[in-house]
N, C-alpha and C. Protein backbone atom coordinates (compact mmCIF):
# COMPACT_ATOMS: atom_id res chain seq x y z
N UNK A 1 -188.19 41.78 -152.55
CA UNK A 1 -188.67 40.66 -153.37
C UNK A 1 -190.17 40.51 -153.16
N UNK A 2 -190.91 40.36 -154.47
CA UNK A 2 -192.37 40.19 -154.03
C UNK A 2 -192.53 38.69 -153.94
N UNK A 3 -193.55 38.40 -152.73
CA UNK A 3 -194.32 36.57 -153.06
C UNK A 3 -195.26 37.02 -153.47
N UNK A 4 -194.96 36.86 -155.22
CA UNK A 4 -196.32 36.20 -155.74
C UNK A 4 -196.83 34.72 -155.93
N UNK A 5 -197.76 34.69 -156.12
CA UNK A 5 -198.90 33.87 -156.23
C UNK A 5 -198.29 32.61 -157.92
N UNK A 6 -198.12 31.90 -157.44
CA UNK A 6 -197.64 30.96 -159.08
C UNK A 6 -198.91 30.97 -159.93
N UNK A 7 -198.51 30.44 -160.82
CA UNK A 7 -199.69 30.01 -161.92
C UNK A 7 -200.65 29.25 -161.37
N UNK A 8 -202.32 29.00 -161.15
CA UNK A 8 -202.91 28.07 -161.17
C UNK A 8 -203.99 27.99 -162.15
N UNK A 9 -204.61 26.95 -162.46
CA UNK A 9 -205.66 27.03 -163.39
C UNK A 9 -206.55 25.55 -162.92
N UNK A 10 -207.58 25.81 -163.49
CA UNK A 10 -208.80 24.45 -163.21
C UNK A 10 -208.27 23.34 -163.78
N UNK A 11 -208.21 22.71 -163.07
CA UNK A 11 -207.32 21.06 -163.26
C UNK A 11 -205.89 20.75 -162.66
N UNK A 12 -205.20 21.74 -162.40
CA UNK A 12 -204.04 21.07 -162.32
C UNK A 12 -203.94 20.90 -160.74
N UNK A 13 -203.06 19.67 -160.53
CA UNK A 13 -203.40 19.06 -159.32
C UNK A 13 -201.50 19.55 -158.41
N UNK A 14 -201.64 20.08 -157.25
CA UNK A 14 -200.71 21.28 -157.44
C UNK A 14 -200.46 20.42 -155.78
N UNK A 15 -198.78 20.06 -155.45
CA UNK A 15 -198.73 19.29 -154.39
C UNK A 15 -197.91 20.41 -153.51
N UNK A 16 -198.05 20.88 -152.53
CA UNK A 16 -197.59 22.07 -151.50
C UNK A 16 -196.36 20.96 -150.56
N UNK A 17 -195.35 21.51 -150.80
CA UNK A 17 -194.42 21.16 -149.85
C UNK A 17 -193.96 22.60 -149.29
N UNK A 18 -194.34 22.81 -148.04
CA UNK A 18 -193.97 23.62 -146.49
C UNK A 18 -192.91 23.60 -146.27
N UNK A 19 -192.21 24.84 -145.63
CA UNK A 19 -191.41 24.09 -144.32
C UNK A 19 -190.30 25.58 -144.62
N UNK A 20 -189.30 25.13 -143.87
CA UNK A 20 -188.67 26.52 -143.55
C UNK A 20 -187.56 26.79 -144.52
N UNK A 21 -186.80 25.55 -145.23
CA UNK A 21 -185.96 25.67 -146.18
C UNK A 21 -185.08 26.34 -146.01
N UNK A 22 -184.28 25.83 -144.40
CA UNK A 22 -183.12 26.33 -143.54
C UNK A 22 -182.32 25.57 -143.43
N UNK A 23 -181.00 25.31 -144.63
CA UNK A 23 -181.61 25.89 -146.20
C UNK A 23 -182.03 24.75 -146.87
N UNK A 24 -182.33 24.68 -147.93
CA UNK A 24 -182.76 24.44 -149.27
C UNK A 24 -181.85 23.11 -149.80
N UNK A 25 -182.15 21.60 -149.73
CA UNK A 25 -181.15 21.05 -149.81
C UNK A 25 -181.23 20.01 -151.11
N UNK A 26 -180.89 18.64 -151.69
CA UNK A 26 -180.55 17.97 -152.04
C UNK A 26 -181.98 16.72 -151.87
N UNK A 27 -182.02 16.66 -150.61
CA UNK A 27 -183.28 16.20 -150.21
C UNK A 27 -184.83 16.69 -150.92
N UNK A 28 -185.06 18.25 -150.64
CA UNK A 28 -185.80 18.45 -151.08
C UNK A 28 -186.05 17.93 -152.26
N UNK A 29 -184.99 18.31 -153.24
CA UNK A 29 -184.65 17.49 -154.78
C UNK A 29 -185.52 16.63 -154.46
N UNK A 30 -185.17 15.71 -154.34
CA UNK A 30 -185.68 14.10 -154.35
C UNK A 30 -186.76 14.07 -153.86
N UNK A 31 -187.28 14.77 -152.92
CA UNK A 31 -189.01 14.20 -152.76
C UNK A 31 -189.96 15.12 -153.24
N UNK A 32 -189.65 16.14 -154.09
CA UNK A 32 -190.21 16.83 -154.96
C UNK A 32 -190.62 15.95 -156.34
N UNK A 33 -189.30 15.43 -156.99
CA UNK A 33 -189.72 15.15 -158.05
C UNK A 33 -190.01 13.48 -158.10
N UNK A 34 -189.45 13.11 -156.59
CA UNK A 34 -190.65 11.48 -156.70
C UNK A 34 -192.36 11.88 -156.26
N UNK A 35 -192.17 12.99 -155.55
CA UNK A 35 -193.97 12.99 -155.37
C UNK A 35 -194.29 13.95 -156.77
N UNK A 36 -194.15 14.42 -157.83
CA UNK A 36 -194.27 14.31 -158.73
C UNK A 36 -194.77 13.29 -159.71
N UNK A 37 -193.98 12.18 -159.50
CA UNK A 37 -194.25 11.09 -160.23
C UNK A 37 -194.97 9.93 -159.43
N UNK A 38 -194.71 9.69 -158.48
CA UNK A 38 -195.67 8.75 -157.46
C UNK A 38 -197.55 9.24 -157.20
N UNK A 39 -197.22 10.61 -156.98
CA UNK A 39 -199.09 10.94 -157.13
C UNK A 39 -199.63 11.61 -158.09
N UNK A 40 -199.27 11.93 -159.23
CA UNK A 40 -199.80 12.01 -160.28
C UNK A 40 -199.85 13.60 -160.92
N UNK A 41 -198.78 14.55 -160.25
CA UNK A 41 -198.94 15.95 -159.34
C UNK A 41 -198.95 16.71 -160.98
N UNK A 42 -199.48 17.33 -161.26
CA UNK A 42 -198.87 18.18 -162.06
C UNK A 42 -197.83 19.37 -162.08
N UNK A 43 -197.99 20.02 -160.80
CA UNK A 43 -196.81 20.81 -160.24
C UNK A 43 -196.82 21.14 -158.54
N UNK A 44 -195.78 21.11 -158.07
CA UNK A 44 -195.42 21.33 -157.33
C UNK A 44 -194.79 22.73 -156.42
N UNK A 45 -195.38 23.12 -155.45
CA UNK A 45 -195.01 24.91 -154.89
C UNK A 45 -194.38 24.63 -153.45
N UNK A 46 -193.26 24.99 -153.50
CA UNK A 46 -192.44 24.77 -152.36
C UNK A 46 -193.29 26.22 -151.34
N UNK A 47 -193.61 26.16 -150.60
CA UNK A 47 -194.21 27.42 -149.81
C UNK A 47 -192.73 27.74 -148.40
N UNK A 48 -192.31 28.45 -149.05
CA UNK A 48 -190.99 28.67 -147.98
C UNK A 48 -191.52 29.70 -146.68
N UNK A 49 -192.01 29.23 -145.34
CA UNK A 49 -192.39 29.69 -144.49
C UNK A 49 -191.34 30.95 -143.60
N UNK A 50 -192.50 31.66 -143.65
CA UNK A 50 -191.56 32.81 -142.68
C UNK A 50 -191.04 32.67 -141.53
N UNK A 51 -191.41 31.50 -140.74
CA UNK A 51 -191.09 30.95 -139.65
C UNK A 51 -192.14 29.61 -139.14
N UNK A 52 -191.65 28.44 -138.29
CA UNK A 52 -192.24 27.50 -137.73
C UNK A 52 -192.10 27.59 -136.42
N UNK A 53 -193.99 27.82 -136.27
CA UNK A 53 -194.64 27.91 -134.84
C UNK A 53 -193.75 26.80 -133.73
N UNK A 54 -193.19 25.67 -134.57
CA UNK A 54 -192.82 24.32 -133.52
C UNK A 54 -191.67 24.64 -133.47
N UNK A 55 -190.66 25.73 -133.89
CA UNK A 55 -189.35 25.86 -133.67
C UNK A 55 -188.83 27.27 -132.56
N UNK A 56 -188.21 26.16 -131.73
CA UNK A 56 -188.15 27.99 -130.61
C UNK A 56 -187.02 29.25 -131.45
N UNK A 57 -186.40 28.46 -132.48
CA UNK A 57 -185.66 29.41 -132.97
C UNK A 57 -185.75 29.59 -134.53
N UNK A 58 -185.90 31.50 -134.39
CA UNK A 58 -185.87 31.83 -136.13
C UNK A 58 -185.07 31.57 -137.09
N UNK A 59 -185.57 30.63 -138.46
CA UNK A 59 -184.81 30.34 -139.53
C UNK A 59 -183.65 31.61 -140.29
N UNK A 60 -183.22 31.60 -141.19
CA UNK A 60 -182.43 32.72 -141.66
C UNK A 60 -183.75 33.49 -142.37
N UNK A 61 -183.33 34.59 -142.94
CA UNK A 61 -183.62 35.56 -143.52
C UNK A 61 -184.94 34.65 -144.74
N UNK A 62 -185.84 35.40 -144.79
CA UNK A 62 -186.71 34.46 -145.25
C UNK A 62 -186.38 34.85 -147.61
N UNK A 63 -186.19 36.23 -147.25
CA UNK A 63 -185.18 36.18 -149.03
C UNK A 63 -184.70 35.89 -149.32
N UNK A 64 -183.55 35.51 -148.40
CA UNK A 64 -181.70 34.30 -148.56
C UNK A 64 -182.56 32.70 -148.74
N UNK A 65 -183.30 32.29 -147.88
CA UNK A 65 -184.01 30.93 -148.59
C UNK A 65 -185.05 30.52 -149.91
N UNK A 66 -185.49 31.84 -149.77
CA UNK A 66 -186.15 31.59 -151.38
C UNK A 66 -185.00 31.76 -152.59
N UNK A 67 -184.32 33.15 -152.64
CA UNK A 67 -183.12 32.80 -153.18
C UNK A 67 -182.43 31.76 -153.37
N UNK A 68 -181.97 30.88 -152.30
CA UNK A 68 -181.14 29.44 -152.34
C UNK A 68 -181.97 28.44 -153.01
N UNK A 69 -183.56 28.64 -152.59
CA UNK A 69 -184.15 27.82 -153.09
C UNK A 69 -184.37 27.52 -154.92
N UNK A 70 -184.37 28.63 -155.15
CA UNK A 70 -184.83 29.06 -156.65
C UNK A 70 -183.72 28.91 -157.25
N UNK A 71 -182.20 29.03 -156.65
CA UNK A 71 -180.85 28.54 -157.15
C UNK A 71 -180.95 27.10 -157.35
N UNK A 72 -181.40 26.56 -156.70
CA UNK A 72 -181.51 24.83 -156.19
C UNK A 72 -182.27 24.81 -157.64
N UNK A 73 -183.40 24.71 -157.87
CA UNK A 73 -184.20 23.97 -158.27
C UNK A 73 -184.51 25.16 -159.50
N UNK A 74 -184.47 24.06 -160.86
CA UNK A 74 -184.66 24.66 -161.85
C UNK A 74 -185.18 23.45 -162.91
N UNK A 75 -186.83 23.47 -162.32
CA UNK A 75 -187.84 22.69 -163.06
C UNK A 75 -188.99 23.16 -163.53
N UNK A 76 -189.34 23.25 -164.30
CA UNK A 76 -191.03 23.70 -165.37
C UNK A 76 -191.95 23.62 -164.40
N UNK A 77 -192.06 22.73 -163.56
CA UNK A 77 -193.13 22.26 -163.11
C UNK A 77 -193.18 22.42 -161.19
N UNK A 78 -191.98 22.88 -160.90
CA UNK A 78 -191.95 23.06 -159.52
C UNK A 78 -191.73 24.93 -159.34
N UNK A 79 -192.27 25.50 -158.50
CA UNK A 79 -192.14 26.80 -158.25
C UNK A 79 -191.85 26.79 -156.83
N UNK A 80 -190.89 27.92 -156.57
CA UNK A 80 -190.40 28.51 -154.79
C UNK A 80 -191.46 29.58 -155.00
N UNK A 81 -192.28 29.85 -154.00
CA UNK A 81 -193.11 31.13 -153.17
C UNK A 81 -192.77 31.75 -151.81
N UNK A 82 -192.38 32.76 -151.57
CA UNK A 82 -192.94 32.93 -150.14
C UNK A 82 -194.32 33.68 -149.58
N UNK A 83 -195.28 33.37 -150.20
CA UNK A 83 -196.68 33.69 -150.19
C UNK A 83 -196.90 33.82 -149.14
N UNK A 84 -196.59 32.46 -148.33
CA UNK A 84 -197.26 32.89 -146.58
C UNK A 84 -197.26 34.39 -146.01
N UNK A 85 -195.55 34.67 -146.85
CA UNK A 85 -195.79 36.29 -146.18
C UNK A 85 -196.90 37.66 -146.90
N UNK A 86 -196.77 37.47 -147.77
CA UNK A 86 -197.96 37.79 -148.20
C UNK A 86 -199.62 37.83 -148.06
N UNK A 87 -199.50 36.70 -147.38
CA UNK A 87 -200.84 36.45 -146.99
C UNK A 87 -201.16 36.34 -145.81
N UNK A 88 -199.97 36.58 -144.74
CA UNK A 88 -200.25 36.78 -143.72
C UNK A 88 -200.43 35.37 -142.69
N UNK A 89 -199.72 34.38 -143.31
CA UNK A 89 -200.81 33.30 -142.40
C UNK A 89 -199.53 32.51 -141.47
N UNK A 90 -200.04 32.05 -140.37
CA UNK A 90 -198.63 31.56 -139.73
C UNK A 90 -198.97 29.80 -139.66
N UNK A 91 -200.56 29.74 -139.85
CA UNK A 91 -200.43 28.18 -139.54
C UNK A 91 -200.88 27.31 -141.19
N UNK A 92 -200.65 26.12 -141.27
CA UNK A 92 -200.62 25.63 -142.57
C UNK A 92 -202.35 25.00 -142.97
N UNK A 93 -203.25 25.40 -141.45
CA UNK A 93 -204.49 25.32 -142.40
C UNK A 93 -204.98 26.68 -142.71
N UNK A 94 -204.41 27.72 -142.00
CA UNK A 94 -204.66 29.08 -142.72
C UNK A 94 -204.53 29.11 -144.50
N UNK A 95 -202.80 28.95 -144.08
CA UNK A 95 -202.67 28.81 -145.33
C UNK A 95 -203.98 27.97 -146.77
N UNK A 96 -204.03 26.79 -146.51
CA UNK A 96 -204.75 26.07 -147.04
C UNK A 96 -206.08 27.11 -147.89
N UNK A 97 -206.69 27.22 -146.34
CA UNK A 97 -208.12 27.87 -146.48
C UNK A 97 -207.65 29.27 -147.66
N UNK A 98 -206.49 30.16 -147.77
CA UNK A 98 -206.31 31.07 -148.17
C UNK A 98 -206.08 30.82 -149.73
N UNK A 99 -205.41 29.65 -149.98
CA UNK A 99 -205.36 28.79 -151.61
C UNK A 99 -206.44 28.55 -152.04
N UNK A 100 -207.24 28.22 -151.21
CA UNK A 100 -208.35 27.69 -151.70
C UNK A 100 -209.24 28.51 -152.00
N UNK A 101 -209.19 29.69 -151.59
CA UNK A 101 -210.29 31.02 -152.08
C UNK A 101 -209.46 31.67 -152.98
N UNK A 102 -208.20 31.34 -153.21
CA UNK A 102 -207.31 32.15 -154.34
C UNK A 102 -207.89 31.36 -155.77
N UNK A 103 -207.22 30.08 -155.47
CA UNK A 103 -207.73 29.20 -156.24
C UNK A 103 -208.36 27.87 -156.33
N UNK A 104 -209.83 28.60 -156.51
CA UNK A 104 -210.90 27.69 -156.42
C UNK A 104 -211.24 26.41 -156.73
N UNK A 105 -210.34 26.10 -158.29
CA UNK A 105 -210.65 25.29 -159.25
C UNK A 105 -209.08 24.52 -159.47
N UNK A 106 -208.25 24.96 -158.83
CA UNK A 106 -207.15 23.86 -158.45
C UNK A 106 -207.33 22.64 -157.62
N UNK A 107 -206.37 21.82 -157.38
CA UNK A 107 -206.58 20.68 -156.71
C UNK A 107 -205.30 20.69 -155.59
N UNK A 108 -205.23 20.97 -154.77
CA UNK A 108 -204.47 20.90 -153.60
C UNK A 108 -203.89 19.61 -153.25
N UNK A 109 -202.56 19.31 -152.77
CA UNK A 109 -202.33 18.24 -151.91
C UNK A 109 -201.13 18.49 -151.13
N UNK A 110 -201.21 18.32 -150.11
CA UNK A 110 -200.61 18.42 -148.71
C UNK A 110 -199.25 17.38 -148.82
N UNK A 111 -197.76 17.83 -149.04
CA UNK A 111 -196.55 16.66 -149.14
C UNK A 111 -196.02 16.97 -147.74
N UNK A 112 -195.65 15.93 -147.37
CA UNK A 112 -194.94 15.92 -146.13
C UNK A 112 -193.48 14.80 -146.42
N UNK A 113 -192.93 14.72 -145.52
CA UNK A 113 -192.01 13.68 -144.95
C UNK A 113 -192.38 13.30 -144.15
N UNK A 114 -191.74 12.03 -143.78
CA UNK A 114 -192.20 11.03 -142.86
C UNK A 114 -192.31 11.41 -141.69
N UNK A 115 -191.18 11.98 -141.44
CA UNK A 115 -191.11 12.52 -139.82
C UNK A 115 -191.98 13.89 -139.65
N UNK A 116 -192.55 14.52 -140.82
CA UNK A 116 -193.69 15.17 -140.09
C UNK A 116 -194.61 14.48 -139.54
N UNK A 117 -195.19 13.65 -140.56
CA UNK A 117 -196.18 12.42 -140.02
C UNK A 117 -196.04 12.08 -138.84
N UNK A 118 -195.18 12.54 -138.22
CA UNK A 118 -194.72 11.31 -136.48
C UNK A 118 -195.39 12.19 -135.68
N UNK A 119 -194.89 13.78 -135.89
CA UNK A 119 -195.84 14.60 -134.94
C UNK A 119 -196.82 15.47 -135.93
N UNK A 120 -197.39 15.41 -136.59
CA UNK A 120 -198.42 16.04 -137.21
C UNK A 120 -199.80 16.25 -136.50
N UNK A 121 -199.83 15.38 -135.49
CA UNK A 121 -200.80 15.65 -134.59
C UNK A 121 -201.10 16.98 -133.41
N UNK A 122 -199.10 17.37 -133.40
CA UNK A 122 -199.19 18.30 -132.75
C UNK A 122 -199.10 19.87 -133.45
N UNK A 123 -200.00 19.43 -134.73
CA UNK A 123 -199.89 20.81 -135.27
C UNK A 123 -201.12 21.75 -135.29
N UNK A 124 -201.24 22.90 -135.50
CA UNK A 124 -202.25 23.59 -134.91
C UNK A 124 -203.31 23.27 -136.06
N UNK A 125 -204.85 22.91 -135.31
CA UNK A 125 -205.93 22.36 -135.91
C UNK A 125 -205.65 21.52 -136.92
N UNK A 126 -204.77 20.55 -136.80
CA UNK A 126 -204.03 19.57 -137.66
C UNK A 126 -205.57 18.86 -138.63
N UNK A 127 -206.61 18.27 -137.63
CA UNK A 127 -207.45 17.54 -138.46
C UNK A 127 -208.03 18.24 -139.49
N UNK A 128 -207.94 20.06 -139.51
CA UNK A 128 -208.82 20.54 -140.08
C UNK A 128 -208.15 20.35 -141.64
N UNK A 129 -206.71 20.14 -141.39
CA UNK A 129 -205.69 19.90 -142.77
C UNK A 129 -205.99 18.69 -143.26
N UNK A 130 -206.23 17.69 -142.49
CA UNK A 130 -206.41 16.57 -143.25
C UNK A 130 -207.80 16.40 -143.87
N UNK A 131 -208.54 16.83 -143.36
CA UNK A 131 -210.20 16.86 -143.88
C UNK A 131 -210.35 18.31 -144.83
N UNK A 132 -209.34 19.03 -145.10
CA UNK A 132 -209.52 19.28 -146.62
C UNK A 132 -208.29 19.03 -147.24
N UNK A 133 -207.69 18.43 -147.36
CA UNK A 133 -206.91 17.94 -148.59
C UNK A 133 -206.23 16.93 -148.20
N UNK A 134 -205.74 15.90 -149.86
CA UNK A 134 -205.21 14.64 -149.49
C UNK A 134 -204.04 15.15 -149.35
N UNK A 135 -203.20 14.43 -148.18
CA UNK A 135 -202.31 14.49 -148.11
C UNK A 135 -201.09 12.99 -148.49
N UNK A 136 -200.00 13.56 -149.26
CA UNK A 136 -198.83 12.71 -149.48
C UNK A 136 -197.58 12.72 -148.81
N UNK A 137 -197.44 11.41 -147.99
CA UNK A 137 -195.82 11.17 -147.20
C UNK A 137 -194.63 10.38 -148.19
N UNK A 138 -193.96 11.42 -147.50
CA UNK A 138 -192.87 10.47 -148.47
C UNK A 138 -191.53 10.11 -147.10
N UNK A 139 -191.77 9.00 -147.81
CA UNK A 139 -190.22 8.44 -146.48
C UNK A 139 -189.42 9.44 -146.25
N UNK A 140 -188.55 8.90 -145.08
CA UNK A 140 -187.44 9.89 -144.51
C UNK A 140 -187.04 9.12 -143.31
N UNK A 141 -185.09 8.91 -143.85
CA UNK A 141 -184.49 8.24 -143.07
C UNK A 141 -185.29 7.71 -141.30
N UNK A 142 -185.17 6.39 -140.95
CA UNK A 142 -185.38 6.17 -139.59
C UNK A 142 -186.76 6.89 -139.05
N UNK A 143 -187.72 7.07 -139.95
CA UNK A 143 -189.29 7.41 -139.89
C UNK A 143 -190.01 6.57 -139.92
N UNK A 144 -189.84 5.60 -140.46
CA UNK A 144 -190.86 4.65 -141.54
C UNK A 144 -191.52 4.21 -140.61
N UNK A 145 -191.49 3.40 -139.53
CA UNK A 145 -192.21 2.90 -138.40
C UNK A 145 -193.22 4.05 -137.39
N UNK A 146 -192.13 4.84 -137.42
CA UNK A 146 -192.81 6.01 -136.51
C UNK A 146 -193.63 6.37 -137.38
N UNK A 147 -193.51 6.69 -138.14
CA UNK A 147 -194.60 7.26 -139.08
C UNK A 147 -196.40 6.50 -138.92
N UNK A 148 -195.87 5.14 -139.26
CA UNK A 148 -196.96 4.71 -139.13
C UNK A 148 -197.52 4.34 -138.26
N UNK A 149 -197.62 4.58 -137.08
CA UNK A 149 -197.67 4.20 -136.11
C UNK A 149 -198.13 5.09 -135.19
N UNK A 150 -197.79 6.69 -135.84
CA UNK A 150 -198.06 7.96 -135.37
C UNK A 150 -199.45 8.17 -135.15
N UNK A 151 -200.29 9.02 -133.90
CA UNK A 151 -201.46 9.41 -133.95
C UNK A 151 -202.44 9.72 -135.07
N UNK A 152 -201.68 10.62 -136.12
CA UNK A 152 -202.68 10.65 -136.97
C UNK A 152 -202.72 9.77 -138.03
N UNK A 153 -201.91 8.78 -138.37
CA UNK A 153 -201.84 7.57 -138.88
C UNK A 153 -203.25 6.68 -138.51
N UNK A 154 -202.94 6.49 -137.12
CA UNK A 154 -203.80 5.34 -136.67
C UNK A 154 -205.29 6.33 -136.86
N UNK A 155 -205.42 7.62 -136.46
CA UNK A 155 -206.69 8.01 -136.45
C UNK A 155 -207.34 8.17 -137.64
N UNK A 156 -206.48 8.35 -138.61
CA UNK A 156 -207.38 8.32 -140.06
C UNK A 156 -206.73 7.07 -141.20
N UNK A 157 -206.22 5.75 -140.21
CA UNK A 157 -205.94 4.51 -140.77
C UNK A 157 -207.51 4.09 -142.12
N UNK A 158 -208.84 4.40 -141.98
CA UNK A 158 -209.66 4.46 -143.20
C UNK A 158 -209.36 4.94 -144.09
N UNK A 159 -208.62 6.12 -144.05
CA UNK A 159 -208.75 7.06 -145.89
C UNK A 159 -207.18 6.77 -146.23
N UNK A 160 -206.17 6.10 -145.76
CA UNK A 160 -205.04 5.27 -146.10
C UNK A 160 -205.36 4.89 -147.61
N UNK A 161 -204.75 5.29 -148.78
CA UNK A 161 -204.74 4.95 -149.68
C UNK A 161 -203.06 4.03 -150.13
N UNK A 162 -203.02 2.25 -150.19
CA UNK A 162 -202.11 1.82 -150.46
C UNK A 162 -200.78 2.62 -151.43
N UNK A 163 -199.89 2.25 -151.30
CA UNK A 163 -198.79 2.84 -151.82
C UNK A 163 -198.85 2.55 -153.50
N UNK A 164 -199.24 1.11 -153.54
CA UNK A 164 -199.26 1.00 -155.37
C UNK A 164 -200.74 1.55 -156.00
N UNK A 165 -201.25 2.05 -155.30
CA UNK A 165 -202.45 3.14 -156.00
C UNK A 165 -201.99 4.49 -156.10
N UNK A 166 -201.13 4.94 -155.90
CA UNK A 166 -200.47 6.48 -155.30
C UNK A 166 -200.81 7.44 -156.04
N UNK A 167 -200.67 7.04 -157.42
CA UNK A 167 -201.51 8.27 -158.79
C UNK A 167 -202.70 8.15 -158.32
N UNK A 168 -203.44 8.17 -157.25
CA UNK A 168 -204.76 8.30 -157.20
C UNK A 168 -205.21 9.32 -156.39
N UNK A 169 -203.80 9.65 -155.55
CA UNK A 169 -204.20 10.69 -154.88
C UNK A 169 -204.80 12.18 -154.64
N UNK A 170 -203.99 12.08 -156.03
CA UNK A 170 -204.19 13.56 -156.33
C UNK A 170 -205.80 13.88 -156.96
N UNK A 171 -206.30 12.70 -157.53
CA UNK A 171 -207.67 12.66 -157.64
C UNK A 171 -208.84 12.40 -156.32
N UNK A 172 -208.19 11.91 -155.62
CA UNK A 172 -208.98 11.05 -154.26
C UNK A 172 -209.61 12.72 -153.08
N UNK A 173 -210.35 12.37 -152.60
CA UNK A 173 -211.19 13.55 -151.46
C UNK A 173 -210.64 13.41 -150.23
N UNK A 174 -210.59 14.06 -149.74
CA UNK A 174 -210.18 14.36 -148.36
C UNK A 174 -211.48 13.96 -147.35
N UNK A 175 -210.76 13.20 -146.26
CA UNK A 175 -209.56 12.53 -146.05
C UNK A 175 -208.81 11.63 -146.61
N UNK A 176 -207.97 12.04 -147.08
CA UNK A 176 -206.80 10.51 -147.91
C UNK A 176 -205.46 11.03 -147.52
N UNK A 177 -204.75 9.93 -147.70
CA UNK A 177 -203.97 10.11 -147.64
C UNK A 177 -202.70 8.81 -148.06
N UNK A 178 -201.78 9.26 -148.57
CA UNK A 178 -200.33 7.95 -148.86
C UNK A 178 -199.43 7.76 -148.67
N UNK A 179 -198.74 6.48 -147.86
CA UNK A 179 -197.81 6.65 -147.57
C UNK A 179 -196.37 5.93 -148.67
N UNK A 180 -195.65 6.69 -149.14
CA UNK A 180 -195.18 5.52 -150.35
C UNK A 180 -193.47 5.69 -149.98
N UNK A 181 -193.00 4.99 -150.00
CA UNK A 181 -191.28 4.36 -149.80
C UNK A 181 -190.78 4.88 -151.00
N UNK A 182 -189.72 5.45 -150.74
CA UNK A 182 -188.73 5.86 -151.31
C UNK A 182 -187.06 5.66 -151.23
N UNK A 183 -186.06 6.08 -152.26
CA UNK A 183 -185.20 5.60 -151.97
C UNK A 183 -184.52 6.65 -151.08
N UNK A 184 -183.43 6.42 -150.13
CA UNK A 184 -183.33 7.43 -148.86
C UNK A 184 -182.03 8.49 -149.37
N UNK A 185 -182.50 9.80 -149.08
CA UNK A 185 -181.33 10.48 -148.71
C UNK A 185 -181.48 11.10 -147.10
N UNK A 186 -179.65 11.06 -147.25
CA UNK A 186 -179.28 11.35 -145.54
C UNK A 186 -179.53 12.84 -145.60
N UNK A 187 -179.65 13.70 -146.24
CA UNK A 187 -179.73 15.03 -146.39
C UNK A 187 -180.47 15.91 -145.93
N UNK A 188 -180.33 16.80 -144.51
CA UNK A 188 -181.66 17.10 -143.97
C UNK A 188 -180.81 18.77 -143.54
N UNK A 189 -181.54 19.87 -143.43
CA UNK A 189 -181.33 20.85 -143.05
C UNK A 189 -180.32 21.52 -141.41
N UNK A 190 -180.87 20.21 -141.01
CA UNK A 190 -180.30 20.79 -139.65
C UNK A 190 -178.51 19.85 -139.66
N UNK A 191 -178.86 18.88 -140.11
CA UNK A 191 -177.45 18.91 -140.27
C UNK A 191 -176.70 19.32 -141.10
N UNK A 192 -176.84 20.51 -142.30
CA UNK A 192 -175.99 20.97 -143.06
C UNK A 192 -175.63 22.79 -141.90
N UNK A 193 -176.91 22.70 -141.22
CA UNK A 193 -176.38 23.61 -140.19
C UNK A 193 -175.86 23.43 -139.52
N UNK A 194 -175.96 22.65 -138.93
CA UNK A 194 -174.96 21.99 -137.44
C UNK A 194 -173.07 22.04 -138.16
N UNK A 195 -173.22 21.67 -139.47
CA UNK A 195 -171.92 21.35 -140.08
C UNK A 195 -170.72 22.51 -140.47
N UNK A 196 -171.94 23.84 -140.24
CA UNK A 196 -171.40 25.21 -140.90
C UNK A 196 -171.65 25.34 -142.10
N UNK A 197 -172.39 24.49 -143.04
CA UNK A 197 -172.35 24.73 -144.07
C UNK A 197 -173.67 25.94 -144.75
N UNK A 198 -174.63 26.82 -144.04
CA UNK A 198 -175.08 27.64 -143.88
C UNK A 198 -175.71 28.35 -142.48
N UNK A 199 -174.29 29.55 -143.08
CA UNK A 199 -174.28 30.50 -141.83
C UNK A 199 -175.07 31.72 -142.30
């Protein structure tokens, strides 16, 4: 399977959701297409990682999750990649820096969940992610406090852009960032593994 590179072009404001997609769930659904509509996104690129530096153990097969993924989700405006492998990069401001010389004249934004937000501090050269692109949180069960409350919360509490401004993000400079409430799903990867439900 090749990772290519999705469509980009000058203007469109393109929101990167990460992560290992071990597997590909229901959840994702939902905070794809509310950060869609909450920051103003024009499309969305799931970047399905070849592996996470913070996990002592390897995800499945990194073709079986883009596969599942691309089964999952069948929207105009959202694309599965596994580019990272392609490009060689293991940390997510590599990555960044590597979009950004791909494509110059796009608009980047960084989606997370809440509970990344809690430890995002312990990610490698974390500030250098937030000081180039805005980044968007989206709730996630039993986060909401931690979240805000988290190191890099409080350290870049200035470029906090309120939740009922949220279409602004995707226009706004780095550092920004939003935190906006959503409605909850219980649906998270490790417990559809824990359950057997991908072996």
């Amino acid at each position: 399977m090749r990772h290519e590179l999705p469509p980009c072009r000058a203007g469109q404001r393109i929101g990167l959701l990460g992560g290992s997609f071990d597997p590909p769930h229901a959840g994702h659904l939902h905070i794809t297409r509310e950060a869609l509509k909450r920051f103003g996104l024009t499309h969305v690129w799931w970047l399905v990682s070849p592996g996470n530096p913070l996990k002592p153990q390897g995800p499945a097969p990194l073709e079986r999750r883009i596969a599942a993924a691309r089964a999952l989700i069948d929207h105009p405006r959202v694309h599965v990649t596994g580019i990272e492998a392609r490009l060689g990069t293991r940390y997510t401001a590599e990555t960044l820096a590597a979009l950004h010389r791909l494509c110059p004249e796009a608009r980047f934004i960084w989606l997370m969940g809440a509970d990344n937000l809690v430890q995002f501090h312990r990610w490698q050269t974390w500030r250098e992610i937030a000081e180039s692109v805005p980044v968007g949180v989206l709730a996630r069960p039993g986060t909401r406090i931690a979240a805000r409350l988290s190191p890099a919360a409080r350290i870049y509490r200035h470029a906090r852009i309120p939740a009922r401004q949220s279409q602004s993000l995707s226009r706004a400079e780095a550092p920004a960032w939003c935190f906006v409430n959503l409605p909850m799903s219980d649906d998270s990867s490790s417990s559809i593994r824990d359950s057997g439900g991908w072996r």
